[in-house]
C-alpha atoms as a PDB file:
ATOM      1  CA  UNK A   1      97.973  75.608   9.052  1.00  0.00           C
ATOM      2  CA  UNK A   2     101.667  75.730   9.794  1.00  0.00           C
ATOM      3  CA  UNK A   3     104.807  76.658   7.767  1.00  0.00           C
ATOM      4  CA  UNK A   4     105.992  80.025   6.463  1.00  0.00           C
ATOM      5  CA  UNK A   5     103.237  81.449   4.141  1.00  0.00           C
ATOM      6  CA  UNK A   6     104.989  83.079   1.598  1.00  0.00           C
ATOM      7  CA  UNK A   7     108.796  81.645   1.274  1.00  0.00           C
ATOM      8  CA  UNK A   8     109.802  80.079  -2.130  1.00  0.00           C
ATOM      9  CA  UNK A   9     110.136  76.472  -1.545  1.00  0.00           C
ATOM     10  CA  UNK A  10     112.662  74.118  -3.108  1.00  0.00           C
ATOM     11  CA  UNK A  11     111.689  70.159  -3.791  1.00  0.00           C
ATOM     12  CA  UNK A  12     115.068  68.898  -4.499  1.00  0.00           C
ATOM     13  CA  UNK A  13     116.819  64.934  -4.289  1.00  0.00           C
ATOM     14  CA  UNK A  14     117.983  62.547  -6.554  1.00  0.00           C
ATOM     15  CA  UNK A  15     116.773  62.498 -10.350  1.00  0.00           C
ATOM     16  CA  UNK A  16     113.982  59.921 -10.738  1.00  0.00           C
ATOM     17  CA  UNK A  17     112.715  60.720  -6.800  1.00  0.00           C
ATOM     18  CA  UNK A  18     109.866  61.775  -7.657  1.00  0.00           C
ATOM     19  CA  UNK A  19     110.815  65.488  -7.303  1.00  0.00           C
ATOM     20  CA  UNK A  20     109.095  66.978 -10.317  1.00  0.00           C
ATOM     21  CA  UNK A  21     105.672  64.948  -9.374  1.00  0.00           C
ATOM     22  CA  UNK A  22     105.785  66.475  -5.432  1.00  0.00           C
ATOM     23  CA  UNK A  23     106.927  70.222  -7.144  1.00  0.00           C
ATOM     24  CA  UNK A  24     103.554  69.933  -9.389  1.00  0.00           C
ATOM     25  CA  UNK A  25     101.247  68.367  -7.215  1.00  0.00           C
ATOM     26  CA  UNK A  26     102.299  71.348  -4.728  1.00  0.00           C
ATOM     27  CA  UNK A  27     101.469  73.540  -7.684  1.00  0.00           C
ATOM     28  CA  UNK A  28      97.703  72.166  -7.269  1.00  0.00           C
ATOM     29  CA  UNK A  29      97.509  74.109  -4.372  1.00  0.00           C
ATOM     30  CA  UNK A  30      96.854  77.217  -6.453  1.00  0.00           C
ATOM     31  CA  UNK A  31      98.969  79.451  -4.780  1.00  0.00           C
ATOM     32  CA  UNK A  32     102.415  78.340  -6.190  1.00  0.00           C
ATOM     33  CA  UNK A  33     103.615  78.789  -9.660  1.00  0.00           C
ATOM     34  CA  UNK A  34     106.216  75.550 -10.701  1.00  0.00           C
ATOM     35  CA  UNK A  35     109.359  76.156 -11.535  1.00  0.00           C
ATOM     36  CA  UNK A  36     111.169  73.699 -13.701  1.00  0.00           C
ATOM     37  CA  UNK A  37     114.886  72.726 -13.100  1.00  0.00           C
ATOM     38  CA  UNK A  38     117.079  75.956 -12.828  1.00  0.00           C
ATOM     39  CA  UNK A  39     120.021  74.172 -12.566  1.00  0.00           C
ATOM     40  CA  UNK A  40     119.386  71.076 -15.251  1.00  0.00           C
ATOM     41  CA  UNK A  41     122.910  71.633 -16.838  1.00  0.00           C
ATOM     42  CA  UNK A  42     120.895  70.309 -19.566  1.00  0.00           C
ATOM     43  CA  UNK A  43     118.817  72.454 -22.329  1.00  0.00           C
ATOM     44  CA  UNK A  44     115.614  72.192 -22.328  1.00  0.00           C
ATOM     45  CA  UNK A  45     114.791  72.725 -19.192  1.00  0.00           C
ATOM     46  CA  UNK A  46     118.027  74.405 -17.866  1.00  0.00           C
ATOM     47  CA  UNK A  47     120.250  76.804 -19.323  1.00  0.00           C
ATOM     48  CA  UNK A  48     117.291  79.063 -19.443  1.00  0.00           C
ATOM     49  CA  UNK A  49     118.493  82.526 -18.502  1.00  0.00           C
ATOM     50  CA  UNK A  50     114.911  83.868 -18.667  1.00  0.00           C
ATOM     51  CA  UNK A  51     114.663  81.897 -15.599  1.00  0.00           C
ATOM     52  CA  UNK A  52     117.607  81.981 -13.835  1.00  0.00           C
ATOM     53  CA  UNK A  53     120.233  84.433 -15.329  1.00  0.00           C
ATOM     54  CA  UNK A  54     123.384  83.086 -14.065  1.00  0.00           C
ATOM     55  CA  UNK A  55     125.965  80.324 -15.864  1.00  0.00           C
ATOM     56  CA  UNK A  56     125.145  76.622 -14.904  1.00  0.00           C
ATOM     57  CA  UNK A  57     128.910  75.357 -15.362  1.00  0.00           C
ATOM     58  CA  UNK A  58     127.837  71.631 -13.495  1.00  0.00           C
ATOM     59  CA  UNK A  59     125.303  68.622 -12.592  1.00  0.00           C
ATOM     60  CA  UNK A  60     124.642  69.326  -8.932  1.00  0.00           C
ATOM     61  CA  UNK A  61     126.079  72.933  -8.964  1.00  0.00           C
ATOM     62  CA  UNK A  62     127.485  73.915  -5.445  1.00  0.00           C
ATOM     63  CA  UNK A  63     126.462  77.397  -4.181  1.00  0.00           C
ATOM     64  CA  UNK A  64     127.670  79.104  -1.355  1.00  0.00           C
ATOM     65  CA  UNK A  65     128.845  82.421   0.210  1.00  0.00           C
ATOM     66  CA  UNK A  66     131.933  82.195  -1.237  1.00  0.00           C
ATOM     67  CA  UNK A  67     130.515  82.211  -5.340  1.00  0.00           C
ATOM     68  CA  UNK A  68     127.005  83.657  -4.861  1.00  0.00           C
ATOM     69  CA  UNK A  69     127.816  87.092  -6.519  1.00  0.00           C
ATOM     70  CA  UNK A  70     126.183  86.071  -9.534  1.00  0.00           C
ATOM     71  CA  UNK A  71     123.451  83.209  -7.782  1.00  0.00           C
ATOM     72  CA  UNK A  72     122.422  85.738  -5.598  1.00  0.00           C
ATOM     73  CA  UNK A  73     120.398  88.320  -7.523  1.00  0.00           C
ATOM     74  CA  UNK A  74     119.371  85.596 -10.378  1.00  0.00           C
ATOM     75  CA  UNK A  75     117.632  83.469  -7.653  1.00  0.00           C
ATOM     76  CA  UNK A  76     116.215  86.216  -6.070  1.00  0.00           C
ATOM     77  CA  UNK A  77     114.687  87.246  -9.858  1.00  0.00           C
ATOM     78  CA  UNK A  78     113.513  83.798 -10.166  1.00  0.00           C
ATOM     79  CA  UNK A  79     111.594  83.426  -6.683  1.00  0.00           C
ATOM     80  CA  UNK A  80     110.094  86.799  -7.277  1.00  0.00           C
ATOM     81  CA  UNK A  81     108.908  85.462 -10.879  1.00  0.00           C
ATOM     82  CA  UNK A  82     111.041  88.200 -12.522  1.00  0.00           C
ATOM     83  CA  UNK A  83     111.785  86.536 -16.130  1.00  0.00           C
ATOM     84  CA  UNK A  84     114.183  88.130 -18.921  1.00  0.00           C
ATOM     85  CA  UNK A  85     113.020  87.575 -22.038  1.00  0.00           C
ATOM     86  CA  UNK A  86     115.860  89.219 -24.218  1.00  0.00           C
ATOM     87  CA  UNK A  87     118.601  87.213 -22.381  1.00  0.00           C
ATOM     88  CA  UNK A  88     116.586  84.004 -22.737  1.00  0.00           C
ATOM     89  CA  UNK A  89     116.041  84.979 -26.880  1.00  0.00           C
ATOM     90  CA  UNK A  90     119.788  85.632 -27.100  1.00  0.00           C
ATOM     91  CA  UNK A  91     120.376  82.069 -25.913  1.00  0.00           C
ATOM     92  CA  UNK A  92     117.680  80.336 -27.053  1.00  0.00           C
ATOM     93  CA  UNK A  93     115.967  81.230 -30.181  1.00  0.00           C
ATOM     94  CA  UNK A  94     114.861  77.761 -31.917  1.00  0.00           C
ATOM     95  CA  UNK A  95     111.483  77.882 -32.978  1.00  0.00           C
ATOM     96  CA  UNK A  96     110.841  75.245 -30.052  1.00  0.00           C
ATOM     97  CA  UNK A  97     112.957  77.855 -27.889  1.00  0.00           C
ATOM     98  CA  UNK A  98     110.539  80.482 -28.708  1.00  0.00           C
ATOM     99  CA  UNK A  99     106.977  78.570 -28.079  1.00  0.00           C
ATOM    100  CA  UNK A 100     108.602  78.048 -24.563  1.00  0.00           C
ATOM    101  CA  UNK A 101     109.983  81.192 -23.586  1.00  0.00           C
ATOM    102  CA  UNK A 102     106.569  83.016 -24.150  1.00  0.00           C
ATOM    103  CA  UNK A 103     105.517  80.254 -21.991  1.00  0.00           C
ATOM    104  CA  UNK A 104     107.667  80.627 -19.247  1.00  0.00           C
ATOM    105  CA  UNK A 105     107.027  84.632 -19.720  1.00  0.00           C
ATOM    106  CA  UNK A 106     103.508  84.246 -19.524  1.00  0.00           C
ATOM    107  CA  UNK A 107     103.617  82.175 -16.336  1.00  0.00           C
ATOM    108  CA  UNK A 108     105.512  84.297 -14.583  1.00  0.00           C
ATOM    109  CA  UNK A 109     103.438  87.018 -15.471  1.00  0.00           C
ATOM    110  CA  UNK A 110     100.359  85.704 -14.290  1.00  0.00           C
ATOM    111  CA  UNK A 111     102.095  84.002 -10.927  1.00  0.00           C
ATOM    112  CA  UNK A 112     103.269  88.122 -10.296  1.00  0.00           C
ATOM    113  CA  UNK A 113     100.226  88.981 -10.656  1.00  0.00           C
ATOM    114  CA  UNK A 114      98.242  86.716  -8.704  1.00  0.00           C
ATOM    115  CA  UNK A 115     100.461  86.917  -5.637  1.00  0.00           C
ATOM    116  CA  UNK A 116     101.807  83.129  -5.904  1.00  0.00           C
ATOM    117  CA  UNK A 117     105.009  82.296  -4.062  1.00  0.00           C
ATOM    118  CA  UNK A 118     107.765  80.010  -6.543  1.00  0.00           C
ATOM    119  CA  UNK A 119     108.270  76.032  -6.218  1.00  0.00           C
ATOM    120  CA  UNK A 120     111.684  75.486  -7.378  1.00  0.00           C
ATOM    121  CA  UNK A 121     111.258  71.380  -8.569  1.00  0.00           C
ATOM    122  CA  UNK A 122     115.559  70.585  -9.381  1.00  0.00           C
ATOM    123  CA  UNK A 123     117.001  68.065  -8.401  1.00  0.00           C
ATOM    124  CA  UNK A 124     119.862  69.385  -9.656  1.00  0.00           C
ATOM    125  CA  UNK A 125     119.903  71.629  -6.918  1.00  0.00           C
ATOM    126  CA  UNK A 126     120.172  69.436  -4.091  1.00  0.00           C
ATOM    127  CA  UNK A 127     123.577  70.233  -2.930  1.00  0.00           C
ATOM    128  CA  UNK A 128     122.869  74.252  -3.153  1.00  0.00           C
ATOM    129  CA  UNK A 129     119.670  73.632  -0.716  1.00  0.00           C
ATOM    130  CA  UNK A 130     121.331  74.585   2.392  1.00  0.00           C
ATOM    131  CA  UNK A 131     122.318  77.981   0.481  1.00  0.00           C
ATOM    132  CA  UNK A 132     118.850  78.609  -0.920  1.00  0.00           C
ATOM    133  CA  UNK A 133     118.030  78.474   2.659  1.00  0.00           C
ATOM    134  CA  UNK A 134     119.860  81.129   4.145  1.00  0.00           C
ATOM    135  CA  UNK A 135     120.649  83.307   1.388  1.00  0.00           C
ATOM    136  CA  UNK A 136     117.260  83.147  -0.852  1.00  0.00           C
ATOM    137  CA  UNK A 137     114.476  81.919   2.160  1.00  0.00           C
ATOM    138  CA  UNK A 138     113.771  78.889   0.352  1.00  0.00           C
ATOM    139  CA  UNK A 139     111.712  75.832   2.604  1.00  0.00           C
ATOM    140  CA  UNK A 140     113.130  72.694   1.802  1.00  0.00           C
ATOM    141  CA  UNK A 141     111.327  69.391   0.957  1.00  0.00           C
ATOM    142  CA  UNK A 142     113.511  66.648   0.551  1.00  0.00           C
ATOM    143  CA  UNK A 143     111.943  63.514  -1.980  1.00  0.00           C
ATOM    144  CA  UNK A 144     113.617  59.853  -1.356  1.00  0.00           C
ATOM    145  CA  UNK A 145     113.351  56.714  -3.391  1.00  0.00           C
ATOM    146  CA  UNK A 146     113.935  53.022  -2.652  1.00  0.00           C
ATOM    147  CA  UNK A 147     118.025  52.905  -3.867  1.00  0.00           C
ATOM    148  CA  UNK A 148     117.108  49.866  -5.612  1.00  0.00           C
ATOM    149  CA  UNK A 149     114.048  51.441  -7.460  1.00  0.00           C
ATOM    150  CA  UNK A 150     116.057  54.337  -8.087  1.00  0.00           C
ATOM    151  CA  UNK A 151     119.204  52.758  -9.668  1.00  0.00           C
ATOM    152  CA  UNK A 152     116.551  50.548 -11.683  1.00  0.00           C
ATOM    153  CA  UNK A 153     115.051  53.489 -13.414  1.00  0.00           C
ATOM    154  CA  UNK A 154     118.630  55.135 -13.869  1.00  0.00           C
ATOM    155  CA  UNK A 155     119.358  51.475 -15.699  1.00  0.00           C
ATOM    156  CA  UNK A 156     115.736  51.119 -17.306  1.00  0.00           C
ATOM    157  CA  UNK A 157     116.486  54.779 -18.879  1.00  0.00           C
ATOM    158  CA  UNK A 158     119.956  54.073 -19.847  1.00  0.00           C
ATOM    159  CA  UNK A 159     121.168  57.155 -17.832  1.00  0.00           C
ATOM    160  CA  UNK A 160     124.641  57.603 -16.911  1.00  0.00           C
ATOM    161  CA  UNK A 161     125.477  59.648 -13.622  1.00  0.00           C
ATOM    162  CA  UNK A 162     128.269  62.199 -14.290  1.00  0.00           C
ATOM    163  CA  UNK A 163     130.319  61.299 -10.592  1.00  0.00           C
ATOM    164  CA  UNK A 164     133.175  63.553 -12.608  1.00  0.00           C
ATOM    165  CA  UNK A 165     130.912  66.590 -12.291  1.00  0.00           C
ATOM    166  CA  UNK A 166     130.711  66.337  -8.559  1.00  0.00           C
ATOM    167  CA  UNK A 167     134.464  65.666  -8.453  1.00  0.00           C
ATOM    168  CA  UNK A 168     134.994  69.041 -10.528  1.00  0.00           C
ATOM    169  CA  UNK A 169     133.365  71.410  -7.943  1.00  0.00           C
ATOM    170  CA  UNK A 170     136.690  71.967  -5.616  1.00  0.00           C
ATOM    171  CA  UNK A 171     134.503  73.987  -2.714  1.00  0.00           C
ATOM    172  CA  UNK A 172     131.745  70.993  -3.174  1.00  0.00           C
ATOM    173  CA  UNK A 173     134.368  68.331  -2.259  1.00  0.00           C
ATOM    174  CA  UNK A 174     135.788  69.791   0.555  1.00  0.00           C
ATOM    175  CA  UNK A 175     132.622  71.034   2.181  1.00  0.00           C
ATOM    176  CA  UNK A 176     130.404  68.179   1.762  1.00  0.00           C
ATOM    177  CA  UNK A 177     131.584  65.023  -0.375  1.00  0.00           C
ATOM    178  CA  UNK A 178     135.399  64.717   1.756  1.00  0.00           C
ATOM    179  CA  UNK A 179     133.913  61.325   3.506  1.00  0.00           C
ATOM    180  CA  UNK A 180     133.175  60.174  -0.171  1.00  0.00           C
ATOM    181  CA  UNK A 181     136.001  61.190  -2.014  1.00  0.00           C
ATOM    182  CA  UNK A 182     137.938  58.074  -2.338  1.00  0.00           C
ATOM    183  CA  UNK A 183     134.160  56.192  -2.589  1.00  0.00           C
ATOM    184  CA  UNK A 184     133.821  58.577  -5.595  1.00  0.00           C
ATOM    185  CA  UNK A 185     137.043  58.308  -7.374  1.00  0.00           C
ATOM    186  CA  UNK A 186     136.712  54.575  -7.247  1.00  0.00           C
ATOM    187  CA  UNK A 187     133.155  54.492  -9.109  1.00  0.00           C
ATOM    188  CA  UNK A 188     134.442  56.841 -11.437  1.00  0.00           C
ATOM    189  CA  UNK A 189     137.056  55.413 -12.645  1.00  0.00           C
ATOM    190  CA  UNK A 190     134.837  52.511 -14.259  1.00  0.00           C
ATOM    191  CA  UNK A 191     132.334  54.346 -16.310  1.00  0.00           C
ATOM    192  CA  UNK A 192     131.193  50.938 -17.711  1.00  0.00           C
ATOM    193  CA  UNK A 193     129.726  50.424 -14.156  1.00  0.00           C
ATOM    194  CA  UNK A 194     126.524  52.519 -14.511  1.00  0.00           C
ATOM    195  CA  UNK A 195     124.981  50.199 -11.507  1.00  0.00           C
ATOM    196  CA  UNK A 196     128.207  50.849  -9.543  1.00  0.00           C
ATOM    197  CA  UNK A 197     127.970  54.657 -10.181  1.00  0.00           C
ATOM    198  CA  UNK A 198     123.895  55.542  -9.807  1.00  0.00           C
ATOM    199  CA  UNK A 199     124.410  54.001  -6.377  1.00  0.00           C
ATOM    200  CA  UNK A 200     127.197  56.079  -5.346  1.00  0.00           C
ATOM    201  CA  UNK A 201     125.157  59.316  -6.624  1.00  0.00           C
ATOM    202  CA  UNK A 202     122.320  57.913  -4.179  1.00  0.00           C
ATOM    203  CA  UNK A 203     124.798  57.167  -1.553  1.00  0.00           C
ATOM    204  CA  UNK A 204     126.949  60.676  -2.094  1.00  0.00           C
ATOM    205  CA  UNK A 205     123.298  62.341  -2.438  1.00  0.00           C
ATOM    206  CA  UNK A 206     121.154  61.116   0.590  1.00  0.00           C
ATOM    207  CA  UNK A 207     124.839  61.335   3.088  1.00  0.00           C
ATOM    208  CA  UNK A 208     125.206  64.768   2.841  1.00  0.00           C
ATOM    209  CA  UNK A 209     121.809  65.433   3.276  1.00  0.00           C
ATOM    210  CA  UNK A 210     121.524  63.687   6.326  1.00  0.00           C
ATOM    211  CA  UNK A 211     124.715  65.895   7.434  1.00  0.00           C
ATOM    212  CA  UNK A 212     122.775  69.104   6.030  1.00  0.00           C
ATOM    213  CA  UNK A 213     119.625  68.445   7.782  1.00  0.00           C
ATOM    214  CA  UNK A 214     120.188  70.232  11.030  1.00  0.00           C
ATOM    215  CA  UNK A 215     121.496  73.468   8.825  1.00  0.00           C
ATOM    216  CA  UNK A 216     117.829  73.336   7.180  1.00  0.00           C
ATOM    217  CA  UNK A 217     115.425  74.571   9.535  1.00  0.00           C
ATOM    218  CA  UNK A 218     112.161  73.017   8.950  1.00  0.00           C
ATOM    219  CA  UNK A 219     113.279  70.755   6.295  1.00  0.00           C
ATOM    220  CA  UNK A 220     111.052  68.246   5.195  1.00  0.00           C
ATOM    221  CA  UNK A 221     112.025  64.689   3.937  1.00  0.00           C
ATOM    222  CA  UNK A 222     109.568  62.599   1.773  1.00  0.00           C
ATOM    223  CA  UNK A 223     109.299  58.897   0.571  1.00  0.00           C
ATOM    224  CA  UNK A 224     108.199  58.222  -2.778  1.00  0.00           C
ATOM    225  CA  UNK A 225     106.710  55.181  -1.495  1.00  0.00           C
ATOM    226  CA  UNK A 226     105.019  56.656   1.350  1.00  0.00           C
ATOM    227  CA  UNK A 227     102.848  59.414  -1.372  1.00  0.00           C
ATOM    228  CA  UNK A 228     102.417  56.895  -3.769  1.00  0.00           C
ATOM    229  CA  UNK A 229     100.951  54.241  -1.359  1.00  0.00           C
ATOM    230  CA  UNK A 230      98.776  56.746   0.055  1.00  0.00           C
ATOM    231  CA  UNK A 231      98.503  59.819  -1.578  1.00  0.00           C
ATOM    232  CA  UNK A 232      95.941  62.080  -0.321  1.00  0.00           C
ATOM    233  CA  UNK A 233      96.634  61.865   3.823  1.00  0.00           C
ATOM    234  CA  UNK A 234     100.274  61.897   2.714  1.00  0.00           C
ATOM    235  CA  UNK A 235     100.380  65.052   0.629  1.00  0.00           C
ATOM    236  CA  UNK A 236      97.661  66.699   3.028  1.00  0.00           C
ATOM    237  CA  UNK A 237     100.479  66.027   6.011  1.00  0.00           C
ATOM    238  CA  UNK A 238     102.687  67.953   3.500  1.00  0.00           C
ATOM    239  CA  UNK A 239     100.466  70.989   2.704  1.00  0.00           C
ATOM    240  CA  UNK A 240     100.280  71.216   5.955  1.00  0.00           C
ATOM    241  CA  UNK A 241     103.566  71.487   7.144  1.00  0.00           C
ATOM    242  CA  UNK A 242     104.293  74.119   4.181  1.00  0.00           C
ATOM    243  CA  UNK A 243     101.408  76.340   4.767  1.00  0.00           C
ATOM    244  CA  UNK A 244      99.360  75.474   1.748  1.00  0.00           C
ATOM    245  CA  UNK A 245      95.908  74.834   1.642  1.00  0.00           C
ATOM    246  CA  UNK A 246      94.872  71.045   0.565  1.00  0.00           C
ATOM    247  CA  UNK A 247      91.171  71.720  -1.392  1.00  0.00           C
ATOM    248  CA  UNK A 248      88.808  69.616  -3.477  1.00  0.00           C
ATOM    249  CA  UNK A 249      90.991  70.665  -6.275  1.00  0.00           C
ATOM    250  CA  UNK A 250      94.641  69.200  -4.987  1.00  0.00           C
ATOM    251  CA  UNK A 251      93.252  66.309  -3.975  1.00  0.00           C
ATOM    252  CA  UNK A 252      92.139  66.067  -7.841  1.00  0.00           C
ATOM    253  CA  UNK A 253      94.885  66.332  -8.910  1.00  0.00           C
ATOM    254  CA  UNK A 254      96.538  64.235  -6.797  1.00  0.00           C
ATOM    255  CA  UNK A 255      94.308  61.749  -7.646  1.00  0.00           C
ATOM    256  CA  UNK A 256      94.863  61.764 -11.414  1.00  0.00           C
ATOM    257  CA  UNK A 257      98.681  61.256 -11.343  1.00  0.00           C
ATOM    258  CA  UNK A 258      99.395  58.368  -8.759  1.00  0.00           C
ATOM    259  CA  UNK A 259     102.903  57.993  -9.275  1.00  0.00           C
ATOM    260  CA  UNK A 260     103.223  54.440  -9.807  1.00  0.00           C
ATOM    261  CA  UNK A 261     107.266  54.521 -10.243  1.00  0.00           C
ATOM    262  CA  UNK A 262     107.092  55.246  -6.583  1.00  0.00           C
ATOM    263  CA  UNK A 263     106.883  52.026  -5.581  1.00  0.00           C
ATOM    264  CA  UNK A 264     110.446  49.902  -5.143  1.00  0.00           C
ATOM    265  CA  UNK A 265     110.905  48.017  -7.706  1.00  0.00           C
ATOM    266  CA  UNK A 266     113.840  46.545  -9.251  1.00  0.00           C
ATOM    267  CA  UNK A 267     112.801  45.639 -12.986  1.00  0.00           C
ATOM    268  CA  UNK A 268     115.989  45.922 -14.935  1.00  0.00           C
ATOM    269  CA  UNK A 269     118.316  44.885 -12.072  1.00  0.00           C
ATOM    270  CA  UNK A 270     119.482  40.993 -11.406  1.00  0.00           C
ATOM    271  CA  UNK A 271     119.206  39.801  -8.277  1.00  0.00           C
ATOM    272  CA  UNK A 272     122.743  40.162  -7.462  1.00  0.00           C
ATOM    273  CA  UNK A 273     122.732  43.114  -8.523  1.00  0.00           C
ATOM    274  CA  UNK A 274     119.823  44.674  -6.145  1.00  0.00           C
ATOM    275  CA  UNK A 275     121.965  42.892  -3.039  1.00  0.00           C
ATOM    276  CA  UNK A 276     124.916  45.345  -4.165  1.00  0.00           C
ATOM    277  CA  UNK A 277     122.932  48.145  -4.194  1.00  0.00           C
ATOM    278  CA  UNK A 278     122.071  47.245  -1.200  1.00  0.00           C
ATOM    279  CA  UNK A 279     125.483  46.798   0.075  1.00  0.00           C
ATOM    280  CA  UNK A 280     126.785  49.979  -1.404  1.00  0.00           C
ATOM    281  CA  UNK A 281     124.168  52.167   0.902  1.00  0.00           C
ATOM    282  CA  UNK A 282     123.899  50.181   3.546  1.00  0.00           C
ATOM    283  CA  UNK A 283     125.533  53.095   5.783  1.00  0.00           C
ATOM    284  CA  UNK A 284     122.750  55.589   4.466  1.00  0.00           C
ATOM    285  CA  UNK A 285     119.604  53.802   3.524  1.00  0.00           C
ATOM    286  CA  UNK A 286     118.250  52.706   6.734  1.00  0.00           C
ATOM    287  CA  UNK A 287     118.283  55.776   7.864  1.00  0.00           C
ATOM    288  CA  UNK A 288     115.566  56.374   5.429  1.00  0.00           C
ATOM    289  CA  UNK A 289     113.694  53.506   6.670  1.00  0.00           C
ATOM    290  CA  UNK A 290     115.173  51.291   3.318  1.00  0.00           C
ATOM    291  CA  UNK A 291     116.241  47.981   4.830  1.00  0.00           C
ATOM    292  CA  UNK A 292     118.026  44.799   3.126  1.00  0.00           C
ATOM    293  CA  UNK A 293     114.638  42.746   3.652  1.00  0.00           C
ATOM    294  CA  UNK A 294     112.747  45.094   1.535  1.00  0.00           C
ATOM    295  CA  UNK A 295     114.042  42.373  -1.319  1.00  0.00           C
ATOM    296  CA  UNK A 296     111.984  39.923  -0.294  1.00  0.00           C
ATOM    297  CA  UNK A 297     108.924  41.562  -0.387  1.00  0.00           C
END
């Protein structure tokens, strides 16, 4: 086996990649315990300071050096399942709240005290990944989706990207998203265009990983497509490269939650409206092995 054995890891992309499926199905391994969205800026599952005790003020929260005073120790209390139940109850205290906190406790607990490393599964935090790197050891997997099966399911779900959130994060735009600023403003400034706008947040998304990669060492990119199609030698390839064992029971697992929405597909799109999808990432997508004939197929 290869990889670090006990690093946290990090399964981070776009929402509706696939991210949450690859985080569990890691889980099968047995020697992870699955972490749910730190960063969601959303309640449930984020804004949880039992699991991460520090303020989520964005979608796609940027994290480096420069802010980590506060990221710093609350990531390191999350990989090293270290929860805090009494800032979690002063937050959170519906009765739903509750039921799920003594969750969360409880798996942390157990994860402690069975030696398991963390899976962090957010793709909330994909633009923080090079920082979990350096600053909190995290490996880094990487899930990618067909743009046009993506933006389908952002349409299908009636989801609305929030472009202004990423345009909000000064250090975050002149770091990483500078070569789509303008690209960005544009989309924004239609909020009708929901088609329009997904795709940028794939374009803006999968371009500045591609310029992160080579800060990432060992970072590991993943197709939807290529686990769903075939799942088992896939996600064995996987284990592998993250030091996990792939038993009996992964493969199970594995086996019992094919991830159909894998697959590209464009229900809920017109025609015309795949081709600008298209069109919009054609400077990123093929270098994810999405090309324009994939329509045809």
């Amino acid at each position: 086996m290869s990889g670090a054995g006990r690093d946290p890891l990090l399964v981070t992309g776009m929402p509706r990649t696939a991210t949450g499926w690859v985080g569990r199905m890691l889980e099968a391994s047995g020697r992870l315990v699955y972490v749910h969205q730190p960063l969601n800026p959303n309640h449930p599952p984020g804004r949880s300071p039992g699991v991460l005790r520090a303020e989520v003020r964005h979608a796609f929260q940027y994290i480096s050096e420069d802010d980590e005073r506060d990221w710093l120790p609350a990531f390191r209390d999350t990989v090293q399942l270290r929860y805090h139940p009494l800032a979690e109850l002063r937050r959170n205290h519906a009765p739903d709240d509750l039921w799920r906190a003594a969750g969360q406790m409880g798996g942390f607990a157990l994860g402690r005290l069975r030696g398991r490393r963390v899976v962090l599964g957010d793709p909330y935090a994909v633009f923080a990944a090079p920082w979990l790197h350096r600053r909190v050891g995290c490996q880094v997997v990487v899930t990618v989706r067909d743009p046009v099966a993506t933006v389908s399911s952002w349409r299908r779900l009636g989801w609305r990207p929030t472009l202004g959130d990423l345009l909000a994060q000064p250090a975050l735009v002149r770091e990483r998203l500078a070569p789509f600023r303008g690209a960005l403003e544009a989309a924004g400034a239609d909020p009708a265009d929901v088609v329009g706008q997904a795709t940028m947040l794939w374009r803006v998304i999968y371009g500045t990983v591609l310029a992160f990669r080579k800060e990432i060492r060992g970072v590991v990119v993943v197709r939807a497509e290529d686990l769903s199609v075939d799942p088992a030698p896939t996600f064995a390839a996987l284990y592998d490269r993250l030091g996990l064992p792939f038993g009996p029971a992964a493969e199970r697992a594995i086996a019992r939650t094919i991830h159909a929405g894998g697959r590209a597909r464009q229900e809920g799109l017109q025609r015309q409206e795949a081709a600008r999808v298209r069109a919009l990432t054609a400077d990123v997508a093929p270098a994810y092995g999405y090309v324009a004939e994939q329509l045809s197929r």
